[in-house]
Protein backbone atom coordinates (compact mmCIF):
# COMPACT_ATOMS: atom_id res chain seq x y z
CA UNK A 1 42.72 -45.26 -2.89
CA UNK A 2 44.76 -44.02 -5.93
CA UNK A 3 46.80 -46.94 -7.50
CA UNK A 4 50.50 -46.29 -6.90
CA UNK A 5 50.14 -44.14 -3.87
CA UNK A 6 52.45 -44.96 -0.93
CA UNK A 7 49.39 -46.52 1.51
CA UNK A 8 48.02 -48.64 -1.58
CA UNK A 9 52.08 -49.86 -2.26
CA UNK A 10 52.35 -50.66 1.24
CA UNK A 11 48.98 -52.68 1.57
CA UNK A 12 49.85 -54.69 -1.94
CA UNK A 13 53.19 -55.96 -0.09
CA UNK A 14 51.83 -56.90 2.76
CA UNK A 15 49.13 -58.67 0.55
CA UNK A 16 51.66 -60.07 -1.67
CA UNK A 17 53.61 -61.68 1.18
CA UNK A 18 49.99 -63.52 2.20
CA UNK A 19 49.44 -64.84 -1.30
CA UNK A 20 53.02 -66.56 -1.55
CA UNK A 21 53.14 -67.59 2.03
CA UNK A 22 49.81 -68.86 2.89
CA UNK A 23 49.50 -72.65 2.89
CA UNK A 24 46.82 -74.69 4.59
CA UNK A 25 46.90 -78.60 5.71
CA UNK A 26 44.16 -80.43 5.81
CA UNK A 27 43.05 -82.39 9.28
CA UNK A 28 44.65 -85.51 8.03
CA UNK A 29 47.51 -84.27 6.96
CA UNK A 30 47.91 -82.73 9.87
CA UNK A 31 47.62 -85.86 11.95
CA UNK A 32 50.34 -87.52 9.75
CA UNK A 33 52.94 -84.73 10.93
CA UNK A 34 53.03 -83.62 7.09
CA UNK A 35 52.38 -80.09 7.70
CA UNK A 36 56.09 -80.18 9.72
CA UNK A 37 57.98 -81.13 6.17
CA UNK A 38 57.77 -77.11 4.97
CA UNK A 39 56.73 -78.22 1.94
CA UNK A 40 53.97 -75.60 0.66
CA UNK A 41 53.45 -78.34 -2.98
CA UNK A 42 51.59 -80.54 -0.37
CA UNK A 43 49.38 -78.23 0.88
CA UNK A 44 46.89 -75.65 -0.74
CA UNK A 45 48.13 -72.28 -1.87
CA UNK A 46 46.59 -69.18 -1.86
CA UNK A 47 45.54 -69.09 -5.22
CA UNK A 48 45.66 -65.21 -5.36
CA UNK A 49 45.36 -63.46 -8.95
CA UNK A 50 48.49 -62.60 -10.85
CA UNK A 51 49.17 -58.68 -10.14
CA UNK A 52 48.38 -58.26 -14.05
CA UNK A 53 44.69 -59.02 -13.58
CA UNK A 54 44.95 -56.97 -10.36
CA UNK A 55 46.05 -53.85 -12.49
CA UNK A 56 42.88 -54.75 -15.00
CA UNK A 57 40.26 -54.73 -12.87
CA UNK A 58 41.57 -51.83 -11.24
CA UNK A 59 41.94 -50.21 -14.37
CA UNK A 60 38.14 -51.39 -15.96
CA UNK A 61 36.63 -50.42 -12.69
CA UNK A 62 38.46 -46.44 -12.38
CA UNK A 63 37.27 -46.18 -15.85
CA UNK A 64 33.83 -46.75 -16.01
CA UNK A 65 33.32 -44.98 -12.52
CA UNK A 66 31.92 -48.45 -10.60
CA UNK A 67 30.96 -47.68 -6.96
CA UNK A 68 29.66 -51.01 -5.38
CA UNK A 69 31.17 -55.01 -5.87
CA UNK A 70 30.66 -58.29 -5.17
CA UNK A 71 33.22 -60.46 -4.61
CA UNK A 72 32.63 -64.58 -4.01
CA UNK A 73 36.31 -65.80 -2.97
CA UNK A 74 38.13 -63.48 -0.81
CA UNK A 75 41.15 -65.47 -0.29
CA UNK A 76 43.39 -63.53 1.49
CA UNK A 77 42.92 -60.41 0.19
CA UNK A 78 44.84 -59.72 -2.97
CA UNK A 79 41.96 -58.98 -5.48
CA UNK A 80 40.18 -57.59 -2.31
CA UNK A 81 42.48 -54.43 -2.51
CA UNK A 82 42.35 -53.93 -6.22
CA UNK A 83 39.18 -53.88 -6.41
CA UNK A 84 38.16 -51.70 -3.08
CA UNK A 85 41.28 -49.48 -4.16
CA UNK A 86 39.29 -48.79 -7.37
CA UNK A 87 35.85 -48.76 -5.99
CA UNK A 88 36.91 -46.07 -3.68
CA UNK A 89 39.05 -43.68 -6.08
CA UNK A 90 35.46 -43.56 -7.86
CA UNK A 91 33.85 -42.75 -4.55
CA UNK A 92 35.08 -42.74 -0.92
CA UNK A 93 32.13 -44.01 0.15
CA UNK A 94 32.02 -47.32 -2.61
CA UNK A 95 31.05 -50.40 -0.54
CA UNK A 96 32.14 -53.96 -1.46
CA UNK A 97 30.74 -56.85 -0.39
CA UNK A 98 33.04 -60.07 0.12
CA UNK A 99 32.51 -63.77 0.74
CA UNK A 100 35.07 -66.30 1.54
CA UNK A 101 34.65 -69.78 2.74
CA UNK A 102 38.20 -70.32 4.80
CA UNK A 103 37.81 -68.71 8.18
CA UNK A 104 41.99 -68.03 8.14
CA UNK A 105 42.21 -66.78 4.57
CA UNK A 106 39.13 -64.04 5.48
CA UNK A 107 40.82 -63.30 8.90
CA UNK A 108 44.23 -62.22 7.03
CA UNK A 109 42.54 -60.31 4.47
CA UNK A 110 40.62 -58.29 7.18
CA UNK A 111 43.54 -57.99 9.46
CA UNK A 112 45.30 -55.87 7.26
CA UNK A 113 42.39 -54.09 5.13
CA UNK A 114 40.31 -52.98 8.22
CA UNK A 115 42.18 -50.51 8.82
CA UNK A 116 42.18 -48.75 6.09
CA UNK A 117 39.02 -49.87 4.11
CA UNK A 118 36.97 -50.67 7.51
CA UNK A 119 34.18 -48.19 5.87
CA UNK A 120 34.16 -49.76 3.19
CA UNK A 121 34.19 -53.44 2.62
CA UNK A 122 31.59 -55.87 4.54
CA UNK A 123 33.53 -59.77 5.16
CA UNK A 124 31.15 -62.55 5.18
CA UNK A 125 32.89 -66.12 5.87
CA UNK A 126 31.45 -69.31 5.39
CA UNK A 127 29.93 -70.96 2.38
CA UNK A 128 28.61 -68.22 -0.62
CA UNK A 129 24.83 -69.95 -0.38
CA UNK A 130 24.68 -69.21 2.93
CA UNK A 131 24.89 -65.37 2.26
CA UNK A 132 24.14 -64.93 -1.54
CA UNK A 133 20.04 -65.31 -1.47
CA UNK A 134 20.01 -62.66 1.25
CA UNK A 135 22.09 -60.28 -0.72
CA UNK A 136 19.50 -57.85 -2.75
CA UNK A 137 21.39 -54.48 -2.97
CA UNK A 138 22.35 -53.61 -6.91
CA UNK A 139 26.44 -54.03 -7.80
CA UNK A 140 28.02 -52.40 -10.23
CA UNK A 141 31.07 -54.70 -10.43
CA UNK A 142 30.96 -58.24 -9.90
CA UNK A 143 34.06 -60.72 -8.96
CA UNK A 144 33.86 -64.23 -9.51
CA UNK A 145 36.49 -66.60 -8.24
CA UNK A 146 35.70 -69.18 -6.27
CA UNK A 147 34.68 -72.95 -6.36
CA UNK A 148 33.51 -73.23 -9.78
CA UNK A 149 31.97 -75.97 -9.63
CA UNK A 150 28.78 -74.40 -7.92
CA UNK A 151 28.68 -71.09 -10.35
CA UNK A 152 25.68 -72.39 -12.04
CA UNK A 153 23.74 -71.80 -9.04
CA UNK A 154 25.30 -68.37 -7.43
CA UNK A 155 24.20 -67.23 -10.99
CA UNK A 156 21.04 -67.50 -10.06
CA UNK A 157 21.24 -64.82 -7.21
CA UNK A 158 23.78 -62.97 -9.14
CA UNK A 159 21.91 -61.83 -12.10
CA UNK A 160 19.02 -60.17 -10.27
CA UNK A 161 21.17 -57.73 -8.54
CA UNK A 162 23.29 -56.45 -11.77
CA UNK A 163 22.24 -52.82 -13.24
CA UNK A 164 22.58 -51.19 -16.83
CA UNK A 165 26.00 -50.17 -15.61
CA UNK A 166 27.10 -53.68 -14.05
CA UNK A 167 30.24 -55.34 -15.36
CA UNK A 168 30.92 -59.08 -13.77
CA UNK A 169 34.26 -60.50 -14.53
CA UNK A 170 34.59 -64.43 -13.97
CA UNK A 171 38.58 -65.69 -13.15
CA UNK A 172 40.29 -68.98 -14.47
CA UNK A 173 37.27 -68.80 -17.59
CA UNK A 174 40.25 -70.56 -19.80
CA UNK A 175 40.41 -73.58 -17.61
CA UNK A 176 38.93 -76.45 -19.51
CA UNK A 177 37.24 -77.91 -16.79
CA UNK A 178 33.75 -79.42 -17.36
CA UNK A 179 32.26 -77.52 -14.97
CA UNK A 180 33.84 -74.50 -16.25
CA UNK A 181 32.74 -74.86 -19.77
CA UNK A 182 29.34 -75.64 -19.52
CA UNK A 183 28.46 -72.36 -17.23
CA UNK A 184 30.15 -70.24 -19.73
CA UNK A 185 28.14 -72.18 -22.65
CA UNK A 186 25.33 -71.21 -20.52
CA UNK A 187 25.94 -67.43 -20.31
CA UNK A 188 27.18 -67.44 -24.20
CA UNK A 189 23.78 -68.32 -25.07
CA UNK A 190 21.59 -66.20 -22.97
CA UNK A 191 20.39 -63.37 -24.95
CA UNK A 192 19.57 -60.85 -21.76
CA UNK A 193 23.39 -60.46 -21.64
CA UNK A 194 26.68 -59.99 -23.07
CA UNK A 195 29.90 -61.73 -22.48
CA UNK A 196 33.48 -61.57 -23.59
CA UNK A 197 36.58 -63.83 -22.83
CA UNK A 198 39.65 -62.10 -22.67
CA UNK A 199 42.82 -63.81 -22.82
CA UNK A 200 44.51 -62.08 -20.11
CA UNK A 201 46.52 -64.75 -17.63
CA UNK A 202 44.02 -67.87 -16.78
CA UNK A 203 41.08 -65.78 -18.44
CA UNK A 204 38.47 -63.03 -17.75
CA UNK A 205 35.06 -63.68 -18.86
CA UNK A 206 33.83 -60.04 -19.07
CA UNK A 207 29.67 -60.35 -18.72
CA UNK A 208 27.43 -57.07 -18.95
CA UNK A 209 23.61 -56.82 -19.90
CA UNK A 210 21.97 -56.83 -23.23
CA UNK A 211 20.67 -53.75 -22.90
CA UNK A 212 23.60 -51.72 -21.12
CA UNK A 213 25.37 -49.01 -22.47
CA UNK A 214 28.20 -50.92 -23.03
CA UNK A 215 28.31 -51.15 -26.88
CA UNK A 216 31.08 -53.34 -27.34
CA UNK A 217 32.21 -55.10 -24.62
CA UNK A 218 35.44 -55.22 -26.88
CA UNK A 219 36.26 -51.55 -26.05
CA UNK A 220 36.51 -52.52 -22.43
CA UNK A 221 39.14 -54.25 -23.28
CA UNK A 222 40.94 -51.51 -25.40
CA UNK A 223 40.44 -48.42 -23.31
């Protein structure tokens, strides 16, 4: 779906009005009558990406003509419809694959990109491990952003299925959480691939192969 076009507008405000309503309470806060105060800085956000990395990975995947992704952390949907959006102007037929843990958050992403994108994009909900080791299809684009605190081990399933072609983009990779740091210390020093951090908003860490055709993962950037 072309970026801009009047269907691809109208899906990005309804997915817009998810990311800045959404809020979830937890059982116990529940039972203390605190999800009746209306007050969305007690209970956990979205956490959608800003529309500026939406327009990125949009614009990196279109480029490089990427077909097939992977995303781990659906939330409701927002980076969901950049990316499929993308995938598909390469190829109506692009596929994306898309795992979120939140039963509610992966209900509200499908119940508005079905519809359109019901071709196209397979929802798995529940935890990532539970779907990851039987994923063995080759992606071309990779999305990263979910718990971090586990990425250590999706890597592990992750790196089989990337191709000469693949480009993997990790979110929040400026955070200076441990967890966060030592995984990317990890990937800086592998030498089968490449990586990149790019400044943009909490930070992409752009991650192709060693032996790719991507010469400089700089110009990926730039274009």
């Amino acid at each position: 779906m072309q970026y801009q076009s009047s269907e691809f507008e109208k899906l990005l405000t309804i997915a817009t009005e998810h990311a800045e309503s959404y809020v979830h309470y937890s059982e116990s806060q529940v039972e203390k009558g605190e999800h009746l105060l209306n007050n969305p800085k007690i209970g956990e956000r979205a956490w959608s990406i800003p529309q500026t990395t939406g327009e990125f990975l949009y614009k990196l995947i279109t480029q490089n003509g990427l077909q097939n992704g992977l995303e781990l952390g659906t939330s409701i949907g927002y980076s969901t419809l950049w990316v499929i959006s993308a995938l598909t102007e390469n190829n109506p037929d692009a596929k994306l694959v898309t795992i979120e843990k939140n039963e509610t958050k992966s209900q509200i992403a499908q119940s508005y990109l079905f519809p359109t994108f019901i071709q196209n994009i397979t929802f798995h909900t529940g935890r990532i491990l539970d779907f990851l080791p039987n994923i063995h299809n080759s992606f071309d684009f990779v999305f990263m952003d979910a718990d971090r605190g586990n990425y250590q081990e999706y890597w592990k399933y992750i790196f089989p299925l990337l191709n000469k072609k693949s480009i993997v983009i990790i979110d929040n990779a400026s955070r200076v959480q441990k967890s966060v740091q030592e995984f990317q210390e990890t990937l800086t020093n592998d030498p089968r691939i490449k990586t990149h951090l790019h400044g943009l908003d909490n930070g992409l860490l752009i991650i192709t192969l060693a032996g790719s055709g991507y010469t400089d993962i700089q110009n990926l950037v730039n274009n």
